[in-house]
C-alpha atoms as a PDB file:
ATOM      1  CA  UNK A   1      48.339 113.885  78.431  1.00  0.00           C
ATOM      2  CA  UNK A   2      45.047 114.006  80.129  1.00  0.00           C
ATOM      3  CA  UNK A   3      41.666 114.275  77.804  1.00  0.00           C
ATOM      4  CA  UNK A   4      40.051 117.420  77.211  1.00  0.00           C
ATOM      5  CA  UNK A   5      36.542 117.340  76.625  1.00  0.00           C
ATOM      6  CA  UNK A   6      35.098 119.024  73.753  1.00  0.00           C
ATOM      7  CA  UNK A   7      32.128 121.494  74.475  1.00  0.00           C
ATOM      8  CA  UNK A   8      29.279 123.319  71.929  1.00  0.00           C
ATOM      9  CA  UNK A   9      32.360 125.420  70.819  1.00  0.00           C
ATOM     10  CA  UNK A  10      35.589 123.230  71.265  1.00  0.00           C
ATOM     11  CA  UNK A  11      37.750 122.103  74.015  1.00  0.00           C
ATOM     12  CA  UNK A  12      36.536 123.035  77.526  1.00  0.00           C
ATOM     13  CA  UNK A  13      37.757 125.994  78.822  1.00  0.00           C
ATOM     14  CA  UNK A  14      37.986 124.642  82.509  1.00  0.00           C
ATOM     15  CA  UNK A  15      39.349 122.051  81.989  1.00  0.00           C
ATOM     16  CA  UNK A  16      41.828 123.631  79.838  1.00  0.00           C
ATOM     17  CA  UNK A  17      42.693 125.988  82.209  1.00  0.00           C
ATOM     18  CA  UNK A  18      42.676 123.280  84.973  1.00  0.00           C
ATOM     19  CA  UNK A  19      45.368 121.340  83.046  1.00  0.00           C
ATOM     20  CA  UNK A  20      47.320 124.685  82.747  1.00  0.00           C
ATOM     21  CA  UNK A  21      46.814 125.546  86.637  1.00  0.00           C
ATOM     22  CA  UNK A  22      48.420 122.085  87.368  1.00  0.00           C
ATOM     23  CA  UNK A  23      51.198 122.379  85.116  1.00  0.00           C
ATOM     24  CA  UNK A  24      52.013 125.281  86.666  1.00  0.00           C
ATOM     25  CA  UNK A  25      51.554 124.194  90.297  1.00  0.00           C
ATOM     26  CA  UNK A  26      54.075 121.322  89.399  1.00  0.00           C
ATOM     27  CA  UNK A  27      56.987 123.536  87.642  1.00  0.00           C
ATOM     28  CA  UNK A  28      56.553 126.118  90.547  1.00  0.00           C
ATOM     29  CA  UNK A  29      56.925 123.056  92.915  1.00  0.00           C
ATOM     30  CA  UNK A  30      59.776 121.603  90.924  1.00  0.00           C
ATOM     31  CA  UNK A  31      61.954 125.394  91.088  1.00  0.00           C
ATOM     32  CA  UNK A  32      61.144 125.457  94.973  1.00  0.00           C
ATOM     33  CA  UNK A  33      63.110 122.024  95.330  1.00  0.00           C
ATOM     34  CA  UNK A  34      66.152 123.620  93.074  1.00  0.00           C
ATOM     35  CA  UNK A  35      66.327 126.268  95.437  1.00  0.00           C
ATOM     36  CA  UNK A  36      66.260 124.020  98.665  1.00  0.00           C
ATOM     37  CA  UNK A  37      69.054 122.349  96.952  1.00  0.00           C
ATOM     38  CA  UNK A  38      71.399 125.077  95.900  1.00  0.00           C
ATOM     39  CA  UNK A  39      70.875 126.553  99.259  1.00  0.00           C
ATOM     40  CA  UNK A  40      71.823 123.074 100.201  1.00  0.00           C
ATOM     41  CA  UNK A  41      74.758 123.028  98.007  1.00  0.00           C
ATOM     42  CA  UNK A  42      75.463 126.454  99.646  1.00  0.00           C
ATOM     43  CA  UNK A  43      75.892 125.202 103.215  1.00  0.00           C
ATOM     44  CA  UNK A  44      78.043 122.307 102.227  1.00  0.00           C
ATOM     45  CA  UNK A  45      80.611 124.634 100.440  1.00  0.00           C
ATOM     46  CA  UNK A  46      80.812 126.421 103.849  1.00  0.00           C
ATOM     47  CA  UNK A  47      81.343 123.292 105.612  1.00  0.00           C
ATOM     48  CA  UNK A  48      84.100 122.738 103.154  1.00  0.00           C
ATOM     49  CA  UNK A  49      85.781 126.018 103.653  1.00  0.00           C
ATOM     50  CA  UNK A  50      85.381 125.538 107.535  1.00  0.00           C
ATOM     51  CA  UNK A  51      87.256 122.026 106.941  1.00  0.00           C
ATOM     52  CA  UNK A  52      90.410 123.791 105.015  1.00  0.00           C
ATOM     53  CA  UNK A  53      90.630 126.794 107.302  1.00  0.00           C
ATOM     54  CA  UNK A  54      90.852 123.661 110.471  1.00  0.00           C
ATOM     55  CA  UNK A  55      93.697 122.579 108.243  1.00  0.00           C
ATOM     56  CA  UNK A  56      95.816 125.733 107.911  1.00  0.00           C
ATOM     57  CA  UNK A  57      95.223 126.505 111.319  1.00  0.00           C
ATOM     58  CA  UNK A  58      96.720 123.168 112.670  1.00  0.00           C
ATOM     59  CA  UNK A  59      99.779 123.148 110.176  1.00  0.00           C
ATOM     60  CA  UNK A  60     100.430 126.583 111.600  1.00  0.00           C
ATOM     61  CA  UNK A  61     100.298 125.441 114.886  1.00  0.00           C
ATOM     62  CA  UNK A  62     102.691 122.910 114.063  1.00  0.00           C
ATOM     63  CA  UNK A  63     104.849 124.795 112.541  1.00  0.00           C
ATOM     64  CA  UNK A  64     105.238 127.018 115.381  1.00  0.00           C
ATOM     65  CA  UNK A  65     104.982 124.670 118.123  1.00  0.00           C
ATOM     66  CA  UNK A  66     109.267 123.677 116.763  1.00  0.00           C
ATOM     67  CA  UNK A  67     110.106 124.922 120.841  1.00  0.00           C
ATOM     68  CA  UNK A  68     108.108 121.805 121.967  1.00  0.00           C
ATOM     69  CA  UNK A  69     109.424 118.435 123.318  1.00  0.00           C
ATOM     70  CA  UNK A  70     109.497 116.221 120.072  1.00  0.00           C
ATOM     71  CA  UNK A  71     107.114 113.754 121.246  1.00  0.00           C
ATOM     72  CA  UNK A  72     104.117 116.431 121.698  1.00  0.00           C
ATOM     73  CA  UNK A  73     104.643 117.869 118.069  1.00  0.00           C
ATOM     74  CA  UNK A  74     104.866 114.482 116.705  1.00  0.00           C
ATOM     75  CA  UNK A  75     101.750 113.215 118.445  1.00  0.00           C
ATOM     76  CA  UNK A  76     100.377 116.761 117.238  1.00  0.00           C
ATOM     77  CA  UNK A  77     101.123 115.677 113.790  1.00  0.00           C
ATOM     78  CA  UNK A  78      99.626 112.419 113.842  1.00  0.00           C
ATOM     79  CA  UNK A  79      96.545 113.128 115.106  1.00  0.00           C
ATOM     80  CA  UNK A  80      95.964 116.489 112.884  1.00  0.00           C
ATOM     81  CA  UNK A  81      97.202 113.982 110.201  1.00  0.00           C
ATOM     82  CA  UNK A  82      94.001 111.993 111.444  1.00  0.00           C
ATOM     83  CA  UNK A  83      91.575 114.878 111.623  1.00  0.00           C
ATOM     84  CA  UNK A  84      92.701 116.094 108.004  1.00  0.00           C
ATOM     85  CA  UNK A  85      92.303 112.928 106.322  1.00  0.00           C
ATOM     86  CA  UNK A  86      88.510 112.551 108.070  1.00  0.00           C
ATOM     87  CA  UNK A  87      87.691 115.979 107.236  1.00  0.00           C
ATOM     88  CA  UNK A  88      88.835 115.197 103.700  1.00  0.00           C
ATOM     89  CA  UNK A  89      86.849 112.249 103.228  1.00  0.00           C
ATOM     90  CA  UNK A  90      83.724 114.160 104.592  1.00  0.00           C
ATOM     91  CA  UNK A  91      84.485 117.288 102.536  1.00  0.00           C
ATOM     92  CA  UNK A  92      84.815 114.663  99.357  1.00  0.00           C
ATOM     93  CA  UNK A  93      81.266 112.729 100.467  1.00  0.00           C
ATOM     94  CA  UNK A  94      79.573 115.783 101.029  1.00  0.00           C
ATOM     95  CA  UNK A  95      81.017 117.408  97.823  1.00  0.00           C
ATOM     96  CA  UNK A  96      80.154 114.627  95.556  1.00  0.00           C
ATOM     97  CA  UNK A  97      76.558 113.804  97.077  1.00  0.00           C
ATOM     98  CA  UNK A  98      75.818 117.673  96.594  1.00  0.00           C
ATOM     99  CA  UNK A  99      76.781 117.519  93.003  1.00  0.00           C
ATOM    100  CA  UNK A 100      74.565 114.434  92.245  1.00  0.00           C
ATOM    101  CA  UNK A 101      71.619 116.165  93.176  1.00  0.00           C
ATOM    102  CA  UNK A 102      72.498 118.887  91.726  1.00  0.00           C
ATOM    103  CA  UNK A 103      73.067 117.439  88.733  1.00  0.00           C
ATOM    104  CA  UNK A 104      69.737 115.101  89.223  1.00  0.00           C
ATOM    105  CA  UNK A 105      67.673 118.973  90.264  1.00  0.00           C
ATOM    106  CA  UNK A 106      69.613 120.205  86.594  1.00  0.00           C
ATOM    107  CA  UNK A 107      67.873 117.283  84.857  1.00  0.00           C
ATOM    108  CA  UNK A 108      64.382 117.600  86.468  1.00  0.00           C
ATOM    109  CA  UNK A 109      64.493 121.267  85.859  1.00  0.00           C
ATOM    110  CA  UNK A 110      65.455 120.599  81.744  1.00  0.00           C
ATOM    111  CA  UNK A 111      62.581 118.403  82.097  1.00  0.00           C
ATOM    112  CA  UNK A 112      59.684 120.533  83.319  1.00  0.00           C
ATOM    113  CA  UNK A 113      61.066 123.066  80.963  1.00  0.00           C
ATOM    114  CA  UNK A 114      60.860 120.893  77.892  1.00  0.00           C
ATOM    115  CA  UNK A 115      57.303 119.720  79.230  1.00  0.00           C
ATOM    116  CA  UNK A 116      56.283 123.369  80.081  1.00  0.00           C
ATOM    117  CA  UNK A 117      57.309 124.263  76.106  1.00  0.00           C
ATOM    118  CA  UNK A 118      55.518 121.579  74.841  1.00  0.00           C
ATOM    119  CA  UNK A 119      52.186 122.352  76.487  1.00  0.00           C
ATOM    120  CA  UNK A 120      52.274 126.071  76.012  1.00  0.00           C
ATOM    121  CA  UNK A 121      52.666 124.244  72.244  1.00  0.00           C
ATOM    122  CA  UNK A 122      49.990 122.295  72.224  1.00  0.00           C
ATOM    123  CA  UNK A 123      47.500 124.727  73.943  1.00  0.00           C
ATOM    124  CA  UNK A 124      48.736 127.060  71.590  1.00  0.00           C
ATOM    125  CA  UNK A 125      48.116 124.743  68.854  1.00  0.00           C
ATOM    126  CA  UNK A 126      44.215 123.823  70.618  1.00  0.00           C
ATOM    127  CA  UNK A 127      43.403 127.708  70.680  1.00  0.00           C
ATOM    128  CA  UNK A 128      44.762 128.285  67.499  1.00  0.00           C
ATOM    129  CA  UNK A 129      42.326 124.966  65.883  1.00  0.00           C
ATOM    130  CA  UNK A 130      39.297 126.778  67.889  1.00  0.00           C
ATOM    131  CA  UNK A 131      39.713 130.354  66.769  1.00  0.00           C
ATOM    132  CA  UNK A 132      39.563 128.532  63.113  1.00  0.00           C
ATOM    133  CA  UNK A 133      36.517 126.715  64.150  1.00  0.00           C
ATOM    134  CA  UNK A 134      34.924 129.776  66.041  1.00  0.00           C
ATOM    135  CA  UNK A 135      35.375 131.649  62.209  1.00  0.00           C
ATOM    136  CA  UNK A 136      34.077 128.881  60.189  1.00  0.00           C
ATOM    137  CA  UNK A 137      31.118 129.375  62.771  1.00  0.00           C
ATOM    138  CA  UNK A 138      30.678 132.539  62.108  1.00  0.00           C
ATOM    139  CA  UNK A 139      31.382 132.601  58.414  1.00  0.00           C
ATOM    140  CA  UNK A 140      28.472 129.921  58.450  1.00  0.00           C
ATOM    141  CA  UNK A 141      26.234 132.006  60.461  1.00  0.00           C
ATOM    142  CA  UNK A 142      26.522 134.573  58.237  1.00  0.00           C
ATOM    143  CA  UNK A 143      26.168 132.721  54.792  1.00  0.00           C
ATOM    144  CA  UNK A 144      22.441 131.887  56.836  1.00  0.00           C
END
């Protein structure tokens, strides 16, 4: 944690409210990044959905392409055989490099949040130590 110089009557207050300002500036930075990624995460489900409805569409046109000469359905079969398996291995990749960062994003986010409590701690803590101070002042000032 960065040093906060001490004035005539405690810590001072621009610098205080600097270190604040930047804490703040960082979390708000940090929850823009979540949301890039969950919109992220967003688009990828699509992708995945778009994969699966390729799929049911070419088993149904196998299944009613039966009329055709043998050869054509089975060549039909291998090669949506083909395209299925490559769509599944993309929907997997994409699937699994969407949860790692959302599960890295989940961590950050606990993070800041953690942080954020701990500052609003200690500043409480710092304003709390200066209203004491500010009172012995006074109480002083008065017993003058």
């Amino acid at each position: 944690m960065e040093k906060i110089g001490k004035g005539l009557f405690g810590y001072k207050k621009q610098e205080v409210n600097q270190l604040i300002e930047e804490a703040v500036v960082k979390t708000e930075d940090l929850l823009e990044k979540i949301q890039i990624q969950e919109k992220q995460i967003e688009f990828l489900e699509r992708q995945v959905s778009y994969y699966q409805k390729s799929e049911a569409n070419l088993r149904n046109f196998l299944e009613s392409s039966a009329g055709n000469p043998m050869k054509i359905k089975e060549t039909a079969l291998i090669e949506s055989e083909r395209i299925l398996k490559e769509a599944r291995q993309n929907a997997d990749r994409i699937i699994s490099d969407a949860m790692e960062q959302a599960e890295k994003l989940e961590t950050k986010k606990l993070k800041i949040e953690k942080d954020l409590r701990s500052h609003k701690n200690q500043l409480r803590t710092i304003i709390e130590q200066e209203t004491d101070i500010m009172e012995q002042i006074e109480d002083l000032e008065m017993g003058n």
